[in-house]
PDB file of N, CA and C in Angstrom:
ATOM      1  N   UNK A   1     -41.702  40.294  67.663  1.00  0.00           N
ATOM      2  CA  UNK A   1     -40.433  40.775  67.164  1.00  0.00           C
ATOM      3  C   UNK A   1     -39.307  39.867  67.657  1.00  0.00           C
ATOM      4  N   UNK A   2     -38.521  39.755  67.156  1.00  0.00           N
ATOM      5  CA  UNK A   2     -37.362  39.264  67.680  1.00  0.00           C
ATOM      6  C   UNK A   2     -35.903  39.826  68.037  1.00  0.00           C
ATOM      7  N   UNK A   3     -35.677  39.656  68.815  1.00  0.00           N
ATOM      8  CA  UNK A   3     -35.097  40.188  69.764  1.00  0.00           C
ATOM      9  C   UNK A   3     -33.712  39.549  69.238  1.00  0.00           C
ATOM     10  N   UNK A   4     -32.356  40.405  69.020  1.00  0.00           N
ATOM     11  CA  UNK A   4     -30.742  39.842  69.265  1.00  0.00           C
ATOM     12  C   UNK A   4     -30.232  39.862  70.155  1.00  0.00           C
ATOM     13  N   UNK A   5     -29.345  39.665  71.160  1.00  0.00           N
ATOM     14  CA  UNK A   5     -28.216  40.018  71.726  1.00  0.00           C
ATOM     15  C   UNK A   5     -27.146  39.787  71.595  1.00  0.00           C
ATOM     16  N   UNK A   6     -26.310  40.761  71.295  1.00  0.00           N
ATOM     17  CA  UNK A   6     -24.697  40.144  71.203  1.00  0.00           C
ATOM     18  C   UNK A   6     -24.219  40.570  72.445  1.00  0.00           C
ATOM     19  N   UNK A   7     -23.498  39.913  73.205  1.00  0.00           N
ATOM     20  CA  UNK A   7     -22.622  40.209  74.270  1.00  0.00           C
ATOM     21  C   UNK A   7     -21.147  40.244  73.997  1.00  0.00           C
ATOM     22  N   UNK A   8     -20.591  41.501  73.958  1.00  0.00           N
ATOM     23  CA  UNK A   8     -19.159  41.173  73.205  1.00  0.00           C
ATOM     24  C   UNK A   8     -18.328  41.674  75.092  1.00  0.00           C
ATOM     25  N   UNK A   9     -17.020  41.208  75.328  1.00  0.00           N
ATOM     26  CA  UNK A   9     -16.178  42.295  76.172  1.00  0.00           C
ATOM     27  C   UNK A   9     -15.808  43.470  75.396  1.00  0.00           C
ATOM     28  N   UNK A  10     -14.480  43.974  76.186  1.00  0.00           N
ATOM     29  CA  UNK A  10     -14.541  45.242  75.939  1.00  0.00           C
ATOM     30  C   UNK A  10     -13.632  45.308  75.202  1.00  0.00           C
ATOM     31  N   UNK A  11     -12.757  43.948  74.471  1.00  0.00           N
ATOM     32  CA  UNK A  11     -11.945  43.880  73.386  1.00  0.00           C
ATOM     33  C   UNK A  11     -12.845  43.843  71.860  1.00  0.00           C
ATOM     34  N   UNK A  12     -13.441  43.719  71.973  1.00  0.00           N
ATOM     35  CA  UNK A  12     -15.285  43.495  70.930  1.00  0.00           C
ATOM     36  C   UNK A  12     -15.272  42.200  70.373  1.00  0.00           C
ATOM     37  N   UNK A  13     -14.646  41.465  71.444  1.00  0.00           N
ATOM     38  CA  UNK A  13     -14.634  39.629  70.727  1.00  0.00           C
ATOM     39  C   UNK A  13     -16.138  39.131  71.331  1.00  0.00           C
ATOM     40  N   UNK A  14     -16.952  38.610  70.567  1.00  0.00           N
ATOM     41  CA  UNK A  14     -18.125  38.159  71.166  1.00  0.00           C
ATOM     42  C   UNK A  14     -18.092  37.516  72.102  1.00  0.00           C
ATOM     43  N   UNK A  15     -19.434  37.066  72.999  1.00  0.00           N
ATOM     44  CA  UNK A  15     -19.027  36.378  74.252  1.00  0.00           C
ATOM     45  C   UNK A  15     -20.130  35.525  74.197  1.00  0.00           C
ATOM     46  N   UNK A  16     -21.407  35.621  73.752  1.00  0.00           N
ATOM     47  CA  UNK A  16     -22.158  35.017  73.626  1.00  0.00           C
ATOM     48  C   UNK A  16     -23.385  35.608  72.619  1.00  0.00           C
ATOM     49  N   UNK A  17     -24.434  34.866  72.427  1.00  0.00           N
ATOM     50  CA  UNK A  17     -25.530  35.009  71.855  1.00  0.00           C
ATOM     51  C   UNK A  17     -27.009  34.934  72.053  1.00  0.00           C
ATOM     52  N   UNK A  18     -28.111  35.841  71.880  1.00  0.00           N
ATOM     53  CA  UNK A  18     -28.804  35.347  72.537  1.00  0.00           C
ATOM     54  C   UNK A  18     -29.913  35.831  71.436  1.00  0.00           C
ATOM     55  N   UNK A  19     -31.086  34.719  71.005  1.00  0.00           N
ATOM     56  CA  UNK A  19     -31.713  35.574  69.849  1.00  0.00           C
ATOM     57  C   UNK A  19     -33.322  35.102  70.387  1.00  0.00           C
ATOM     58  N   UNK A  20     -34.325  35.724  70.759  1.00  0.00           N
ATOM     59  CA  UNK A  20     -35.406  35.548  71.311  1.00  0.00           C
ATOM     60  C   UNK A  20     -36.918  35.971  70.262  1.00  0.00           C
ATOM     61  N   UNK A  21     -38.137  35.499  70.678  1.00  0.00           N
ATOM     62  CA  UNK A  21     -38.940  36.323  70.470  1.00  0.00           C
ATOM     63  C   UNK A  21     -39.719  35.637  68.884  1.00  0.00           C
ATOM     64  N   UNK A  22     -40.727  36.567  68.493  1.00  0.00           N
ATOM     65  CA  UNK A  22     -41.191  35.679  66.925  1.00  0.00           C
ATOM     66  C   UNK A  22     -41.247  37.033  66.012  1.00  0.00           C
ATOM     67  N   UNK A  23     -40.714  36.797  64.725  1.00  0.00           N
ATOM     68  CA  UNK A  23     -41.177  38.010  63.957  1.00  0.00           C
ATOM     69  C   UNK A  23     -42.663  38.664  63.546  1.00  0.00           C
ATOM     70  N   UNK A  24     -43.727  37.538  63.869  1.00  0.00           N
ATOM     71  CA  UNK A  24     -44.338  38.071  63.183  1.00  0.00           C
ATOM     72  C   UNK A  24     -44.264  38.943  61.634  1.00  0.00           C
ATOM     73  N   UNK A  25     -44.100  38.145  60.809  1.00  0.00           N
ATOM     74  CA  UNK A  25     -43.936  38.898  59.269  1.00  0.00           C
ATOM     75  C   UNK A  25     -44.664  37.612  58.897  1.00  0.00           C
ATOM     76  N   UNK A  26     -45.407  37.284  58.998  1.00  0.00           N
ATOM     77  CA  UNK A  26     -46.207  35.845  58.397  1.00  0.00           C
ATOM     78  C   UNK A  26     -46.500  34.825  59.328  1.00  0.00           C
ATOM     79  N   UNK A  27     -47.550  33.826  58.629  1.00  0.00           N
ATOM     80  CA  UNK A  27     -48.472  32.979  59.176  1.00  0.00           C
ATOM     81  C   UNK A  27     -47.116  31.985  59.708  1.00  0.00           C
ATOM     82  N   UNK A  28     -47.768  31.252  60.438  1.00  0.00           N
ATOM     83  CA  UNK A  28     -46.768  30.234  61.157  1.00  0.00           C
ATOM     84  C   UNK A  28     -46.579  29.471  59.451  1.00  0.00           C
ATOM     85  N   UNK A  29     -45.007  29.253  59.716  1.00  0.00           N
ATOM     86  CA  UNK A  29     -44.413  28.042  58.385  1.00  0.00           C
ATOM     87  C   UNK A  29     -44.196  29.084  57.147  1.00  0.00           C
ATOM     88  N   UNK A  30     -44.575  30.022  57.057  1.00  0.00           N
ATOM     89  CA  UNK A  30     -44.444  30.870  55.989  1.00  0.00           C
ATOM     90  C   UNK A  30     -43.891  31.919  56.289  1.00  0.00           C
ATOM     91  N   UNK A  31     -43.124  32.562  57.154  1.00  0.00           N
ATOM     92  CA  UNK A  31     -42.347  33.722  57.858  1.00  0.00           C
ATOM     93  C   UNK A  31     -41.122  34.199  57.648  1.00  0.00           C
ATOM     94  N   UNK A  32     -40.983  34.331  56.564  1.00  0.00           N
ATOM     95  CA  UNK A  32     -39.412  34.823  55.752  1.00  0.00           C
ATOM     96  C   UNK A  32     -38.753  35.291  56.638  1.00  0.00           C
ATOM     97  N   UNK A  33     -38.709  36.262  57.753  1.00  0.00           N
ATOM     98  CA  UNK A  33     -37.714  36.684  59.097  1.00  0.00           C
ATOM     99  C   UNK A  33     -37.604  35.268  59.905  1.00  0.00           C
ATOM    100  N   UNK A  34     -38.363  35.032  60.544  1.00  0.00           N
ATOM    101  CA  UNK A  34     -38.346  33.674  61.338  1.00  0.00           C
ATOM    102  C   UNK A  34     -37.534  32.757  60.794  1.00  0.00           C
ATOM    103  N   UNK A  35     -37.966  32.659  59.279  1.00  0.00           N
ATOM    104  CA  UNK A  35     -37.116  31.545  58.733  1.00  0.00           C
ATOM    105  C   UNK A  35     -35.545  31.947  58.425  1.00  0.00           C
ATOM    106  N   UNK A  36     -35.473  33.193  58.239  1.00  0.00           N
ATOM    107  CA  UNK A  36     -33.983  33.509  57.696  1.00  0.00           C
ATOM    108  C   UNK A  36     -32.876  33.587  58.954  1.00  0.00           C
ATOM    109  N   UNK A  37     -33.766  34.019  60.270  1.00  0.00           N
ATOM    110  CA  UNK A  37     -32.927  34.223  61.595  1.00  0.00           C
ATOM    111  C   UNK A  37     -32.297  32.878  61.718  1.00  0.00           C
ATOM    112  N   UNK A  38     -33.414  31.682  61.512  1.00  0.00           N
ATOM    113  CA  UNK A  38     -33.076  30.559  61.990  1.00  0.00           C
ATOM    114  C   UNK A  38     -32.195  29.686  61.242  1.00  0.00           C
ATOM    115  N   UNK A  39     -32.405  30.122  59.932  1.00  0.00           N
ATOM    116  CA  UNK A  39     -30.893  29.487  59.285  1.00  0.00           C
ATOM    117  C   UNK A  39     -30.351  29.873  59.235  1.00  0.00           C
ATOM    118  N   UNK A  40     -29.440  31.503  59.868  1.00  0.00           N
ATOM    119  CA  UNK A  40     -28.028  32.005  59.715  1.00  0.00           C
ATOM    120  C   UNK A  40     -27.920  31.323  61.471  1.00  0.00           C
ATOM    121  N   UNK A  41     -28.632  31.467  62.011  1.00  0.00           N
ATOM    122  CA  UNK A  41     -28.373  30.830  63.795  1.00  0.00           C
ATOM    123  C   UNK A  41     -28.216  29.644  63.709  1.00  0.00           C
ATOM    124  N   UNK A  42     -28.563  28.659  62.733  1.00  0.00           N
ATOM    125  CA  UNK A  42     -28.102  26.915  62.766  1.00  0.00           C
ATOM    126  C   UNK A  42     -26.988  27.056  61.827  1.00  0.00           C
ATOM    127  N   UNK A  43     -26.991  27.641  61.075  1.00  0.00           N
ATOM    128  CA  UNK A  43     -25.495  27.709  59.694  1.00  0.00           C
ATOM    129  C   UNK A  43     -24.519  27.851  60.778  1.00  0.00           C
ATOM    130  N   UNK A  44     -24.485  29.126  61.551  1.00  0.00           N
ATOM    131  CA  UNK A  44     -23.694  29.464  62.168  1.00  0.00           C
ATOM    132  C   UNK A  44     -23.179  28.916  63.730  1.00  0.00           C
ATOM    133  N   UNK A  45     -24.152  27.993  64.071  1.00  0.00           N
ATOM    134  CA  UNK A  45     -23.482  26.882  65.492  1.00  0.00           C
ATOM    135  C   UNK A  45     -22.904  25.547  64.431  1.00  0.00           C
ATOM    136  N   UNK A  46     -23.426  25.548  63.244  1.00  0.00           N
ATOM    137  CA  UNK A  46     -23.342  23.968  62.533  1.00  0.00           C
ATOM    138  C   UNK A  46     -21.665  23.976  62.234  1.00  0.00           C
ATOM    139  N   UNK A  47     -21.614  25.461  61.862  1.00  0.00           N
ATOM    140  CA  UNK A  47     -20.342  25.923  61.016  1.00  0.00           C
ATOM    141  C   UNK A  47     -19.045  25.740  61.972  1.00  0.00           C
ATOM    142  N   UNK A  48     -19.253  26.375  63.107  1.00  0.00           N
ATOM    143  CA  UNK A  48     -18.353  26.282  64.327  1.00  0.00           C
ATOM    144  C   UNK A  48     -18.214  24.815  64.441  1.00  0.00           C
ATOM    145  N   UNK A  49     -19.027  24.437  64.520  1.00  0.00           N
ATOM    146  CA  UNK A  49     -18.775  22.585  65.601  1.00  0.00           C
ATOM    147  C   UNK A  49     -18.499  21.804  64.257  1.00  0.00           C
ATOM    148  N   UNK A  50     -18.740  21.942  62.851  1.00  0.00           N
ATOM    149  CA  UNK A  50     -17.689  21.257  61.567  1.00  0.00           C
ATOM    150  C   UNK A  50     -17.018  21.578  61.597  1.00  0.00           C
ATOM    151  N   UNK A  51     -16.421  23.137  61.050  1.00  0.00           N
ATOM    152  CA  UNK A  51     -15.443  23.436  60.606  1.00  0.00           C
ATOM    153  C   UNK A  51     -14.437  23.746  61.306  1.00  0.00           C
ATOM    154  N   UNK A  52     -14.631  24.010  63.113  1.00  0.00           N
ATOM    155  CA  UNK A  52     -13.358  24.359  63.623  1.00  0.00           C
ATOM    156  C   UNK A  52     -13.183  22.742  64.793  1.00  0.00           C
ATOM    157  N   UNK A  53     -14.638  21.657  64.593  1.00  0.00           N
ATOM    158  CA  UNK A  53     -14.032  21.222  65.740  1.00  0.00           C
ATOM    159  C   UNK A  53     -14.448  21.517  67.092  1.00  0.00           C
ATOM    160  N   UNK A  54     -14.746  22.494  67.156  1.00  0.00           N
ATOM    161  CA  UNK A  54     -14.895  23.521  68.325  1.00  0.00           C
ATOM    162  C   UNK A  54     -16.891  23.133  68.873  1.00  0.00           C
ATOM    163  N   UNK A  55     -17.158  22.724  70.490  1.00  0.00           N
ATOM    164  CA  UNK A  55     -18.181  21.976  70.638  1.00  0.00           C
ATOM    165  C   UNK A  55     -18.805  23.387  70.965  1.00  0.00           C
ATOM    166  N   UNK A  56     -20.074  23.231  70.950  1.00  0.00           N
ATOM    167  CA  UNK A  56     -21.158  24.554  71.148  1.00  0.00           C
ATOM    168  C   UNK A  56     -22.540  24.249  71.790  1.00  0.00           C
ATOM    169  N   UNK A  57     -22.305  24.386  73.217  1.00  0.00           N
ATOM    170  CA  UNK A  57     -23.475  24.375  74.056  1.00  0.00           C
ATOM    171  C   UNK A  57     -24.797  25.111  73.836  1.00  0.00           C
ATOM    172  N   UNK A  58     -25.506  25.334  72.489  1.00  0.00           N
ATOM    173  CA  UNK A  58     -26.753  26.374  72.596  1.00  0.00           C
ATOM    174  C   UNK A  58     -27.863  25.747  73.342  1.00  0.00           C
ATOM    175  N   UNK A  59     -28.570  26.564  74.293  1.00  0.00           N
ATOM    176  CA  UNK A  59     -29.920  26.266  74.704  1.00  0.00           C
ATOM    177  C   UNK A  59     -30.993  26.603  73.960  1.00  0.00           C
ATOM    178  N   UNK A  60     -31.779  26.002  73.420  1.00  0.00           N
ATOM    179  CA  UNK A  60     -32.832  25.763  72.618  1.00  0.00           C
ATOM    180  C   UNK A  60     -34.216  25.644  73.389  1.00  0.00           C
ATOM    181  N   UNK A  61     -35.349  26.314  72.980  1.00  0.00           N
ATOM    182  CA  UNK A  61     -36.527  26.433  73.081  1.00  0.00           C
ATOM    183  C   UNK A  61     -37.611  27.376  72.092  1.00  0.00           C
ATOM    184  N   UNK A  62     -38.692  27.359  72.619  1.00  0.00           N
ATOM    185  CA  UNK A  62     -39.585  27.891  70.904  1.00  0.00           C
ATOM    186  C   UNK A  62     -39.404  29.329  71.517  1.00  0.00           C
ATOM    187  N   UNK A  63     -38.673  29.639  70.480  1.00  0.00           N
ATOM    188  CA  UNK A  63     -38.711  31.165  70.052  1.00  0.00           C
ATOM    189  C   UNK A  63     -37.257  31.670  70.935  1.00  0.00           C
ATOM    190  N   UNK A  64     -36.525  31.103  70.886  1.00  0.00           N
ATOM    191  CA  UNK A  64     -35.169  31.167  72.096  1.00  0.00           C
ATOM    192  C   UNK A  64     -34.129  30.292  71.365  1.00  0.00           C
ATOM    193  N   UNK A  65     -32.766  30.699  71.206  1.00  0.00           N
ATOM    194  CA  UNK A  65     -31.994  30.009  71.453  1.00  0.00           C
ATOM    195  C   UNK A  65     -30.610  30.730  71.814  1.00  0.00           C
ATOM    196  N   UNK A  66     -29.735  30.542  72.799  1.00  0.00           N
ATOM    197  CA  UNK A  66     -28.346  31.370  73.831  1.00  0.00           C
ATOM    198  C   UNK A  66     -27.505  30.491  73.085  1.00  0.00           C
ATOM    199  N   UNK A  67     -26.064  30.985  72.476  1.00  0.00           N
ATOM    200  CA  UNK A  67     -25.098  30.065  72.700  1.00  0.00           C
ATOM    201  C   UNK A  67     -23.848  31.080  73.323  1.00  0.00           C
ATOM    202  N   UNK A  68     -22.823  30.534  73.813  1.00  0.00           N
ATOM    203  CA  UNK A  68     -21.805  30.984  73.797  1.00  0.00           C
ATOM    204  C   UNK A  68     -20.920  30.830  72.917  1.00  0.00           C
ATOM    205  N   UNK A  69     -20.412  31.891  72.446  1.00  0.00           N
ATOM    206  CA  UNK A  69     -18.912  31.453  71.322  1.00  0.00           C
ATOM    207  C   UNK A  69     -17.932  31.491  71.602  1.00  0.00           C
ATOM    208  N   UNK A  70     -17.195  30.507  71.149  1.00  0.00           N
ATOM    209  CA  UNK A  70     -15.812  30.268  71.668  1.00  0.00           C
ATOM    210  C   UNK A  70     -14.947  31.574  70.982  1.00  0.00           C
ATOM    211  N   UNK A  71     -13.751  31.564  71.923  1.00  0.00           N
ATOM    212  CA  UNK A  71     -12.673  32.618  71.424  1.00  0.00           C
ATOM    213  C   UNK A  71     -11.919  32.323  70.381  1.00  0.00           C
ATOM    214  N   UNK A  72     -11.787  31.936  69.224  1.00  0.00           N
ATOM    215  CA  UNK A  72     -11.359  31.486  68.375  1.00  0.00           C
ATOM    216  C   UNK A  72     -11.146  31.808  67.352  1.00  0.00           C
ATOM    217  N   UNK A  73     -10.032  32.567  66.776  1.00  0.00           N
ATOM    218  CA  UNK A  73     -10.285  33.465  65.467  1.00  0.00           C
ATOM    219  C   UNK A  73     -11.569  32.671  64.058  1.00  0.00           C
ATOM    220  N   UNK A  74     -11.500  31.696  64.069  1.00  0.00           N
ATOM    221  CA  UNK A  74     -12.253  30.820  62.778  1.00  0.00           C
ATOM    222  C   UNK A  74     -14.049  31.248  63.684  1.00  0.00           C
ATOM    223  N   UNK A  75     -14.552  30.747  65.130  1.00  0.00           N
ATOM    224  CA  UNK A  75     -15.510  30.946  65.570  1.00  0.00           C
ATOM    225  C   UNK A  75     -15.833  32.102  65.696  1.00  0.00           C
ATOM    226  N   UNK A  76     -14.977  33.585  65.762  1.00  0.00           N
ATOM    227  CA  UNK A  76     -15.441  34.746  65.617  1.00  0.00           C
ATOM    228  C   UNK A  76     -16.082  35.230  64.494  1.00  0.00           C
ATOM    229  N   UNK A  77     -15.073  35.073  63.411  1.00  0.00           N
ATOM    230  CA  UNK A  77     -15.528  35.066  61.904  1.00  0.00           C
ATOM    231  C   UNK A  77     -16.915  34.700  61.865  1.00  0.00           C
ATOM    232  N   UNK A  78     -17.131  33.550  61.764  1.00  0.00           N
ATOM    233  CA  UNK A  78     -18.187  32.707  61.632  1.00  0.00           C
ATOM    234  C   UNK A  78     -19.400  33.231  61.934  1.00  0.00           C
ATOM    235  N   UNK A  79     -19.129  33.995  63.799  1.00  0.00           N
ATOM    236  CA  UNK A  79     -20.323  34.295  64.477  1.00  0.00           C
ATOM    237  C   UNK A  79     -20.706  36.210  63.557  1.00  0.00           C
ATOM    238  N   UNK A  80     -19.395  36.383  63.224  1.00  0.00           N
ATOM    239  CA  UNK A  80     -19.334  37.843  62.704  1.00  0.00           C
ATOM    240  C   UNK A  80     -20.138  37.420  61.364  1.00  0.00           C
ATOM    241  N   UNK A  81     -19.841  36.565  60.666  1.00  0.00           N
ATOM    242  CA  UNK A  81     -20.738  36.829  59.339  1.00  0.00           C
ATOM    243  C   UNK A  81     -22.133  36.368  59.845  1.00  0.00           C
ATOM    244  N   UNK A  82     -22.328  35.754  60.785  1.00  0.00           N
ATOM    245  CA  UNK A  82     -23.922  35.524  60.860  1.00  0.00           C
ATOM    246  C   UNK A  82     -24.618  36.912  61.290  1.00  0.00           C
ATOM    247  N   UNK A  83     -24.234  37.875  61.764  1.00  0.00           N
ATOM    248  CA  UNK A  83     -24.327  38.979  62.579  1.00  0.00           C
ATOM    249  C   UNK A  83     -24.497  39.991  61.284  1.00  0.00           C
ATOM    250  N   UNK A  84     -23.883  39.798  60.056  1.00  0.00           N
ATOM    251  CA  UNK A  84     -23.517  40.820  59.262  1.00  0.00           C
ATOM    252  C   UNK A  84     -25.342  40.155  57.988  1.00  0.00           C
ATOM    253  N   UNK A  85     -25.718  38.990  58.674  1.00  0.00           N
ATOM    254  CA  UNK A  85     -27.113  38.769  57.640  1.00  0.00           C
ATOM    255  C   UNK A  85     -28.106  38.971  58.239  1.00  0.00           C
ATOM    256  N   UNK A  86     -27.697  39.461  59.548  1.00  0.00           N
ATOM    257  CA  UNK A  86     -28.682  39.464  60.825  1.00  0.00           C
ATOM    258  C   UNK A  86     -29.064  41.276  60.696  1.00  0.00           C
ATOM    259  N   UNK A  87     -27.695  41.813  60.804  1.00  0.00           N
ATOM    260  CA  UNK A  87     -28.010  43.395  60.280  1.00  0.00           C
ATOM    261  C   UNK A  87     -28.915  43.904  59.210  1.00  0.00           C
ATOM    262  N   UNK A  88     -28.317  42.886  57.865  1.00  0.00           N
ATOM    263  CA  UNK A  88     -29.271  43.191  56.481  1.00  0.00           C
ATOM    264  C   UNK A  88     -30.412  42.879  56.869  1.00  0.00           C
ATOM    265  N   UNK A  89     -30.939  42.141  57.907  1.00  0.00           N
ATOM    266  CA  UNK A  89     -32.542  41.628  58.282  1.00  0.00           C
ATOM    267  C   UNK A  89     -33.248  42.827  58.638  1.00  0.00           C
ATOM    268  N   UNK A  90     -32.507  43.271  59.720  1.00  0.00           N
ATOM    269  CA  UNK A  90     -32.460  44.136  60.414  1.00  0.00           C
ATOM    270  C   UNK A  90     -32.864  45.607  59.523  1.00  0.00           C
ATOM    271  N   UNK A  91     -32.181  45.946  58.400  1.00  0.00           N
ATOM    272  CA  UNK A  91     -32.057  47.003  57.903  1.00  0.00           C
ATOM    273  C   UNK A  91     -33.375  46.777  56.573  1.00  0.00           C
ATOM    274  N   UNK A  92     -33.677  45.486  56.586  1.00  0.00           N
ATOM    275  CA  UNK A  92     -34.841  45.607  55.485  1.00  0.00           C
ATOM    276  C   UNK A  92     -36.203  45.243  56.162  1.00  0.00           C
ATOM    277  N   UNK A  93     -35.991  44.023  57.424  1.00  0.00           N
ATOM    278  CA  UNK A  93     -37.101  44.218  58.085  1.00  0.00           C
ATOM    279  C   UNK A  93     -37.270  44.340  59.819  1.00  0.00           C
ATOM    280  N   UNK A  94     -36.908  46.207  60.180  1.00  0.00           N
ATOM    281  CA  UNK A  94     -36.809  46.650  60.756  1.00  0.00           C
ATOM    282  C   UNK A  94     -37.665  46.475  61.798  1.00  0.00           C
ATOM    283  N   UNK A  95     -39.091  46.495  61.642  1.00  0.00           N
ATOM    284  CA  UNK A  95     -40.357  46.172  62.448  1.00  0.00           C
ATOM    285  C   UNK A  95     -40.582  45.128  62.565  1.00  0.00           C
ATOM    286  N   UNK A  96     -39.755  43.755  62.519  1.00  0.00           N
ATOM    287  CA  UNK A  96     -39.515  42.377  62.824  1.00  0.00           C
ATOM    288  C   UNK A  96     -38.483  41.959  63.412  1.00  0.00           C
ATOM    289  N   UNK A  97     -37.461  42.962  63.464  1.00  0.00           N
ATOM    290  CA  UNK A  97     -36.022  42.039  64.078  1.00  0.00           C
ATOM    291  C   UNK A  97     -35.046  43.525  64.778  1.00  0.00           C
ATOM    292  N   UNK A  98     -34.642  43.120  65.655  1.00  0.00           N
ATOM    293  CA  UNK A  98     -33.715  44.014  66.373  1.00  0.00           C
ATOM    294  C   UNK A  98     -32.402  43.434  66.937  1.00  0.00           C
ATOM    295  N   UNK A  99     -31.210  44.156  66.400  1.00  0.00           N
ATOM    296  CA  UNK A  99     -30.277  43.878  67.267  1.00  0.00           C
ATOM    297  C   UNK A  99     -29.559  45.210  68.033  1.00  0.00           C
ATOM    298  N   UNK A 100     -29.116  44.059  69.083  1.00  0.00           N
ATOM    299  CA  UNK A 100     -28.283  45.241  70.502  1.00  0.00           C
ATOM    300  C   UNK A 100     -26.999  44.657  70.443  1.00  0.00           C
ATOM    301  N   UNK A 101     -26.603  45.569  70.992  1.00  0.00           N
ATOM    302  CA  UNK A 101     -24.773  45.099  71.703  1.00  0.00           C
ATOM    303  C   UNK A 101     -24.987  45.370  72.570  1.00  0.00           C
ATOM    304  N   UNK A 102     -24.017  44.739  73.692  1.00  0.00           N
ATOM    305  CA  UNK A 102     -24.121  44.947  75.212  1.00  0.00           C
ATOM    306  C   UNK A 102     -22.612  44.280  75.148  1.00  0.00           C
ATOM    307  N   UNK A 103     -22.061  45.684  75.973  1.00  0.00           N
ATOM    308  CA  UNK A 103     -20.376  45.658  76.267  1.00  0.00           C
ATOM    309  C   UNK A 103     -20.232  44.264  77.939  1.00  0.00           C
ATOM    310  N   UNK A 104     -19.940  43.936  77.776  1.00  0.00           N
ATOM    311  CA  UNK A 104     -19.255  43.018  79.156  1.00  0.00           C
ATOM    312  C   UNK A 104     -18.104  43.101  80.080  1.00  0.00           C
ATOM    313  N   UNK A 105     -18.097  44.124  80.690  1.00  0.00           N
ATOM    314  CA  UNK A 105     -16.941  44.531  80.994  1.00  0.00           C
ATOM    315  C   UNK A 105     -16.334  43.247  82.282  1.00  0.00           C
ATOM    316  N   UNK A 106     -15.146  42.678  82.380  1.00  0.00           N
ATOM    317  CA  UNK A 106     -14.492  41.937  82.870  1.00  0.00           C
ATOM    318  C   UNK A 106     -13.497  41.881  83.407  1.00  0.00           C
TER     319      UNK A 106
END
């Protein structure tokens, strides 16, 4: 399964990201969840570091990748619509993908 985390504070501006784990919904290379997580999670660091400018430290490994998002009204957006294809994943393939919030208080 794969695992989300959003870390927002307690204003609900994100703080970071953290998306783990394998869907299992298909053979390796053929995994419609796997594959869809991973192109709203590269759309969405690619999108930040073109379109605002804005540099993005993600740590990368198999089946892992953390970034932090910058505070930035354009990088919130951005991270918010990846979050909003991550839900529809979520809501159609439930027994493959999970997301959490976790408040950060500061």
């Amino acid at each position: 399964m794969i695992r989300v985390t959003v870390t927002r504070n307690v204003k609900q501006v994100i703080e970071r990201v953290v998306v783990s784990g394998h869907a299992g919904a298909g053979p390796h290379g053929y995994d419609l969840v796997c594959a869809g997580v991973s192109t709203l999670v590269a759309t969405c660091v690619n999108s930040i570091e073109q379109l605002t400018g804005l540099r993005i430290d993600a740590v990368e490994q198999d089946g892992y990748v953390m970034f932090d998002v910058p505070q930035s009204r354009d990088a919130q957006l951005l991270t918010e619509s990846m979050l909003v294809g991550m839900q529809d994943m979520e809501q159609e393939y439930g027994a493959h993908i999970r997301l959490r919030t976790e408040i950060h208080a500061k």
